[in-house]
N, C-alpha and C. Protein backbone atom coordinates (compact mmCIF):
# COMPACT_ATOMS: atom_id res chain seq x y z
N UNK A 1 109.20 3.54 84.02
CA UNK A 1 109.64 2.27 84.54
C UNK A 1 108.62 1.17 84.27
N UNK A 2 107.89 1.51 83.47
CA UNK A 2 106.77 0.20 83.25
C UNK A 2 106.91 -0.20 82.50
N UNK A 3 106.30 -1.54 82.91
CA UNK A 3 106.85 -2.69 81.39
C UNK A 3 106.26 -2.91 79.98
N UNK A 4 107.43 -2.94 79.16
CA UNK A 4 106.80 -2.85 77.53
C UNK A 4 106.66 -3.73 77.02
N UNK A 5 105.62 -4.14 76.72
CA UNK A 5 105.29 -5.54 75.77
C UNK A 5 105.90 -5.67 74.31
N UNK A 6 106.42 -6.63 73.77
CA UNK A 6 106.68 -6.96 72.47
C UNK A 6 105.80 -7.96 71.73
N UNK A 7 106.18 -7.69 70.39
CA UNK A 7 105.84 -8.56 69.88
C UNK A 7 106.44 -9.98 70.17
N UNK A 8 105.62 -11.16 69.80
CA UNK A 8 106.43 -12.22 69.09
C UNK A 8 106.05 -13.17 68.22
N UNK A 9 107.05 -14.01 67.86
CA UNK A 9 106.81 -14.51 66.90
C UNK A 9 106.45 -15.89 67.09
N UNK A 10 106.07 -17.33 65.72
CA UNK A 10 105.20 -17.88 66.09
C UNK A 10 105.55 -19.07 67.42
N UNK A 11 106.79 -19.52 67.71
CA UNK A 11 107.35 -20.16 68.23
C UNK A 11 106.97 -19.63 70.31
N UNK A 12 106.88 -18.32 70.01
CA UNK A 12 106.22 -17.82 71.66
C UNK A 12 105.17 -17.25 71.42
N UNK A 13 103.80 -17.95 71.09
CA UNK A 13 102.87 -17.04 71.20
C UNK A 13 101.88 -17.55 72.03
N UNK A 14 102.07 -18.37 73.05
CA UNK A 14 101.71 -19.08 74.01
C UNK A 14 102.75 -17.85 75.30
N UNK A 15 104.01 -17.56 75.17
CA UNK A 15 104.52 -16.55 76.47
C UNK A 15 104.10 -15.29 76.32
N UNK A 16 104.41 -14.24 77.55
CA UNK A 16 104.41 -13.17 77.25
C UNK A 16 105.47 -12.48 77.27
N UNK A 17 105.70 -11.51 75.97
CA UNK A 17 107.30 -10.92 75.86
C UNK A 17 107.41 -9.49 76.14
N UNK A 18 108.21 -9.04 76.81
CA UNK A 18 108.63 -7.49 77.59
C UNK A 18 109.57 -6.84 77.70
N UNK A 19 109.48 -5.80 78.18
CA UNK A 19 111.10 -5.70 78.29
C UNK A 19 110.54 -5.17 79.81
N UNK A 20 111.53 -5.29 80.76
CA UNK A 20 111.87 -5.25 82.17
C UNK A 20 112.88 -4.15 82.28
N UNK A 21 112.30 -2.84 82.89
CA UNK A 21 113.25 -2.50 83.11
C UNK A 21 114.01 -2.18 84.92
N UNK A 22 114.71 -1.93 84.85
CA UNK A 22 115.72 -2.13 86.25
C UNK A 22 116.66 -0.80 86.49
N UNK A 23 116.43 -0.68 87.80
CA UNK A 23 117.69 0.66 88.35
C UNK A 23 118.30 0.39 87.77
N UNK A 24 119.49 1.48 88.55
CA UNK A 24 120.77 1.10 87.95
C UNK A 24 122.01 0.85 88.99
N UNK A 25 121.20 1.44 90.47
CA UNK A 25 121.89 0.69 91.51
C UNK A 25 122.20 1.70 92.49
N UNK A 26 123.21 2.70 92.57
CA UNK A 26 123.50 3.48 93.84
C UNK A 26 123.56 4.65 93.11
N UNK A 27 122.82 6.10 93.08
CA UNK A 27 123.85 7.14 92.74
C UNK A 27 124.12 8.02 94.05
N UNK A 28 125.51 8.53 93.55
CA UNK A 28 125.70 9.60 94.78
C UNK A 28 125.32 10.80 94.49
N UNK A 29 124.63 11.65 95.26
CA UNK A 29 124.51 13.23 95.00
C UNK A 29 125.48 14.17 95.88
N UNK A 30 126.10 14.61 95.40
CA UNK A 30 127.25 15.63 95.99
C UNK A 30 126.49 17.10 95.78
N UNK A 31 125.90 17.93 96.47
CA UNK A 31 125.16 18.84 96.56
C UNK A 31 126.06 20.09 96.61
N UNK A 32 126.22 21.23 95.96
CA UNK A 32 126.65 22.63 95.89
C UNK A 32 126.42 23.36 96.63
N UNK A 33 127.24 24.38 97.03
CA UNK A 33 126.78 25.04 98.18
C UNK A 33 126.17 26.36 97.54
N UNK A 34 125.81 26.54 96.35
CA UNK A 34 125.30 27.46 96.07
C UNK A 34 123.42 27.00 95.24
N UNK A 35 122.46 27.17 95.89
CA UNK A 35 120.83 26.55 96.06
C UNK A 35 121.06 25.32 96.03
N UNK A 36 121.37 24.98 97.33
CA UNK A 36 122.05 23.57 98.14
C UNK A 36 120.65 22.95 98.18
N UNK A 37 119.61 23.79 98.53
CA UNK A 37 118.24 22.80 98.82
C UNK A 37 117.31 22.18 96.97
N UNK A 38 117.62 23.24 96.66
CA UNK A 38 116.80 23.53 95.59
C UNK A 38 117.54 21.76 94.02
N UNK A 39 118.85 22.15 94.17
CA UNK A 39 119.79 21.60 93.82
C UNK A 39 119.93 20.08 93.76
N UNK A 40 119.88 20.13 95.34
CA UNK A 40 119.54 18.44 95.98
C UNK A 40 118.36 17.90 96.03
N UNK A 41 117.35 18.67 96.19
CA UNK A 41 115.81 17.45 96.52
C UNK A 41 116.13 17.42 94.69
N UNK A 42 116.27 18.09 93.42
CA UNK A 42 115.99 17.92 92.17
C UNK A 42 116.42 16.28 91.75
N UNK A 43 117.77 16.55 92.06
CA UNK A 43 118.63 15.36 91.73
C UNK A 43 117.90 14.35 92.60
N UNK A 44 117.25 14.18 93.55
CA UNK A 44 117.07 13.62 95.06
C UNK A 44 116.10 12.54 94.51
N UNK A 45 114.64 13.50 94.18
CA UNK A 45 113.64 12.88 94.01
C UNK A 45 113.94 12.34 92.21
N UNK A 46 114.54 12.31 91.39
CA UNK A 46 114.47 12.40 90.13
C UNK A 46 115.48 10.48 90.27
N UNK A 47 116.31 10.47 91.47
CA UNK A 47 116.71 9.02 91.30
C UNK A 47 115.95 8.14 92.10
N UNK A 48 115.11 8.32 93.28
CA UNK A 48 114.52 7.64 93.83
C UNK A 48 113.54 7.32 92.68
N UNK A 49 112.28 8.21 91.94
CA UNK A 49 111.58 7.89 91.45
C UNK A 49 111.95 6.69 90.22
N UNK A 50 113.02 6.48 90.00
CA UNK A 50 114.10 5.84 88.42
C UNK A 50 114.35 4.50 89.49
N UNK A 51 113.76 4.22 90.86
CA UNK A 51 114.16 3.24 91.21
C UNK A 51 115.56 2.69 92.27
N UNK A 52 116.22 4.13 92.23
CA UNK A 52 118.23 4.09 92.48
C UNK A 52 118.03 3.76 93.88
N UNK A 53 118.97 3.59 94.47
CA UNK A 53 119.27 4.03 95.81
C UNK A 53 120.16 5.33 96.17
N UNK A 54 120.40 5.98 97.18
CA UNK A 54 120.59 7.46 96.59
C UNK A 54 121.71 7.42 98.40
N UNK A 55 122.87 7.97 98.12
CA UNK A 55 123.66 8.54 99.03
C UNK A 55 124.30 9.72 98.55
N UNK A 56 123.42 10.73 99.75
CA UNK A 56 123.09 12.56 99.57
C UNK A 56 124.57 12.82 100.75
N UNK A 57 125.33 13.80 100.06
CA UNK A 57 126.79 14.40 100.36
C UNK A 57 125.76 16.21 100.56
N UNK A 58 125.36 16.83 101.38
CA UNK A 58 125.22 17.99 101.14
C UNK A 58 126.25 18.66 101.52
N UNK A 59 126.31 20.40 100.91
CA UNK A 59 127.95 20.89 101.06
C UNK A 59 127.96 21.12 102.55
N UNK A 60 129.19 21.16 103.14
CA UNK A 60 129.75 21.54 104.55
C UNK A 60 129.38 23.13 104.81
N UNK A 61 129.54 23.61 103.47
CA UNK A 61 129.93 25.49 103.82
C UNK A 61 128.27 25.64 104.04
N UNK A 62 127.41 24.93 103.40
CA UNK A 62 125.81 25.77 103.93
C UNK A 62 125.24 24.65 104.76
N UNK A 63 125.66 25.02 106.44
CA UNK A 63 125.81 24.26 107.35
C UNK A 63 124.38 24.13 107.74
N UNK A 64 123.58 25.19 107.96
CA UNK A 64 122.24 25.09 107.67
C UNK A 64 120.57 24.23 107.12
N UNK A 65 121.49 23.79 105.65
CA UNK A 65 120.71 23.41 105.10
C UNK A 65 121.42 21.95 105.17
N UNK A 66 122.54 21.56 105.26
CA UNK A 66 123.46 20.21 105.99
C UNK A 66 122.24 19.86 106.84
N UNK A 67 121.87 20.11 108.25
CA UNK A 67 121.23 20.08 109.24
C UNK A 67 120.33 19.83 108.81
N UNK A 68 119.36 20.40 108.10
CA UNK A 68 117.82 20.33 107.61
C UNK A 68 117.52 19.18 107.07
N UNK A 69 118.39 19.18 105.88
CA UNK A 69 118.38 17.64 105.03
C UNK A 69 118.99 16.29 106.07
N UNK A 70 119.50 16.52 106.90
CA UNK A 70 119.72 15.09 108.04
C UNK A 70 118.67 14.97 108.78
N UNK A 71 117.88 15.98 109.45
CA UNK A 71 116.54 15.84 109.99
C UNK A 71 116.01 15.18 109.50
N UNK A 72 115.33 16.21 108.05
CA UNK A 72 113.92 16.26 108.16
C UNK A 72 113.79 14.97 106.85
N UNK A 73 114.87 14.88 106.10
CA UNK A 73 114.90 13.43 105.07
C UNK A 73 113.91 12.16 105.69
N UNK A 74 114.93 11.87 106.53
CA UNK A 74 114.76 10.37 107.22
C UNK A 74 113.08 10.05 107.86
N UNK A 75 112.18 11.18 107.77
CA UNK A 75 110.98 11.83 109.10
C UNK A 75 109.64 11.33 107.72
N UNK A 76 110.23 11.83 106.11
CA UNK A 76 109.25 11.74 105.23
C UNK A 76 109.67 9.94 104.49
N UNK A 77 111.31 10.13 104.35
CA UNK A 77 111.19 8.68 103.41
C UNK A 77 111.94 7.65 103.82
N UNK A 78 111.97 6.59 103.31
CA UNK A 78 112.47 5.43 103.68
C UNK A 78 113.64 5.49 103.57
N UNK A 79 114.16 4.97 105.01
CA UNK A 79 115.58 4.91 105.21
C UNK A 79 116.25 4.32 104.72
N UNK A 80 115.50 3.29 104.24
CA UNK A 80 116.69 2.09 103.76
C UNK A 80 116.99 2.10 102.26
N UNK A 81 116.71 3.72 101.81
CA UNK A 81 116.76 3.52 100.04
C UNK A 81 117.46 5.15 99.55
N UNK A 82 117.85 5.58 101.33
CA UNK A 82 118.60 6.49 100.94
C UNK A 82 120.04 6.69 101.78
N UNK A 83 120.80 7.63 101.90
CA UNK A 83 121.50 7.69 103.06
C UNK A 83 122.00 9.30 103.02
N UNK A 84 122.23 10.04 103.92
CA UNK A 84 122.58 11.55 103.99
C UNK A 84 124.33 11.18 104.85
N UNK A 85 125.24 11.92 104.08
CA UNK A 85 126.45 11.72 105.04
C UNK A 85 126.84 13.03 104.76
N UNK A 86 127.38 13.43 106.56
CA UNK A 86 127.48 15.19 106.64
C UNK A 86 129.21 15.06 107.00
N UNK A 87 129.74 16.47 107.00
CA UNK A 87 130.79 17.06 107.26
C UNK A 87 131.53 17.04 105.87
N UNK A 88 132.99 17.96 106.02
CA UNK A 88 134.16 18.21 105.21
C UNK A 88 134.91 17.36 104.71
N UNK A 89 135.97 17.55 103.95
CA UNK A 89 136.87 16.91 103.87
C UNK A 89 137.87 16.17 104.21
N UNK A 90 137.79 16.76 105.68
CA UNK A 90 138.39 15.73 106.50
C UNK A 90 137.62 14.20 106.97
């Protein structure tokens, strides 16, 4: 995510030229119920670090690890750049 300098030419060689780069805005993670933990922090930490904002779906059937990730998320990172939403299909 760091910024790349360009060249330029003679008309800007008084600015400085870059490229900027930028999220890409919200992703959702819909988590499997089969290595539900293992699965989700991968995807988890791999969009926070890219900048995203991140709303985590873990599965209903591993009710367990549902629970864990609503805890213990919110206790290490900033709330306002992620969101955990629990239950089924209904």
């Amino acid at each position: 995510m760091k910024d790349e300098p360009r060249s330029t030419n003679l008309f800007m060689k008084l600015d400085s030229v870059f490229i900027w780069k930028e999220p890409f805005g919200l992703v959702l993670i819909i988590a499997p119920w089969n290595y539900p933990l293992n699965l989700t922090l991968v995807l988890l930490v791999g969009a926070l670090a890219a900048g995203s904002c991140v709303v985590l779906k873990p599965s209903e059937i591993s009710q367990g690890t549902e629970k864990v990730l609503a805890e213990v998320l919110p206790q290490y990172l900033d709330q306002s750049c992620f969101a955990v939403v629990l239950g089924g299909p209904q």
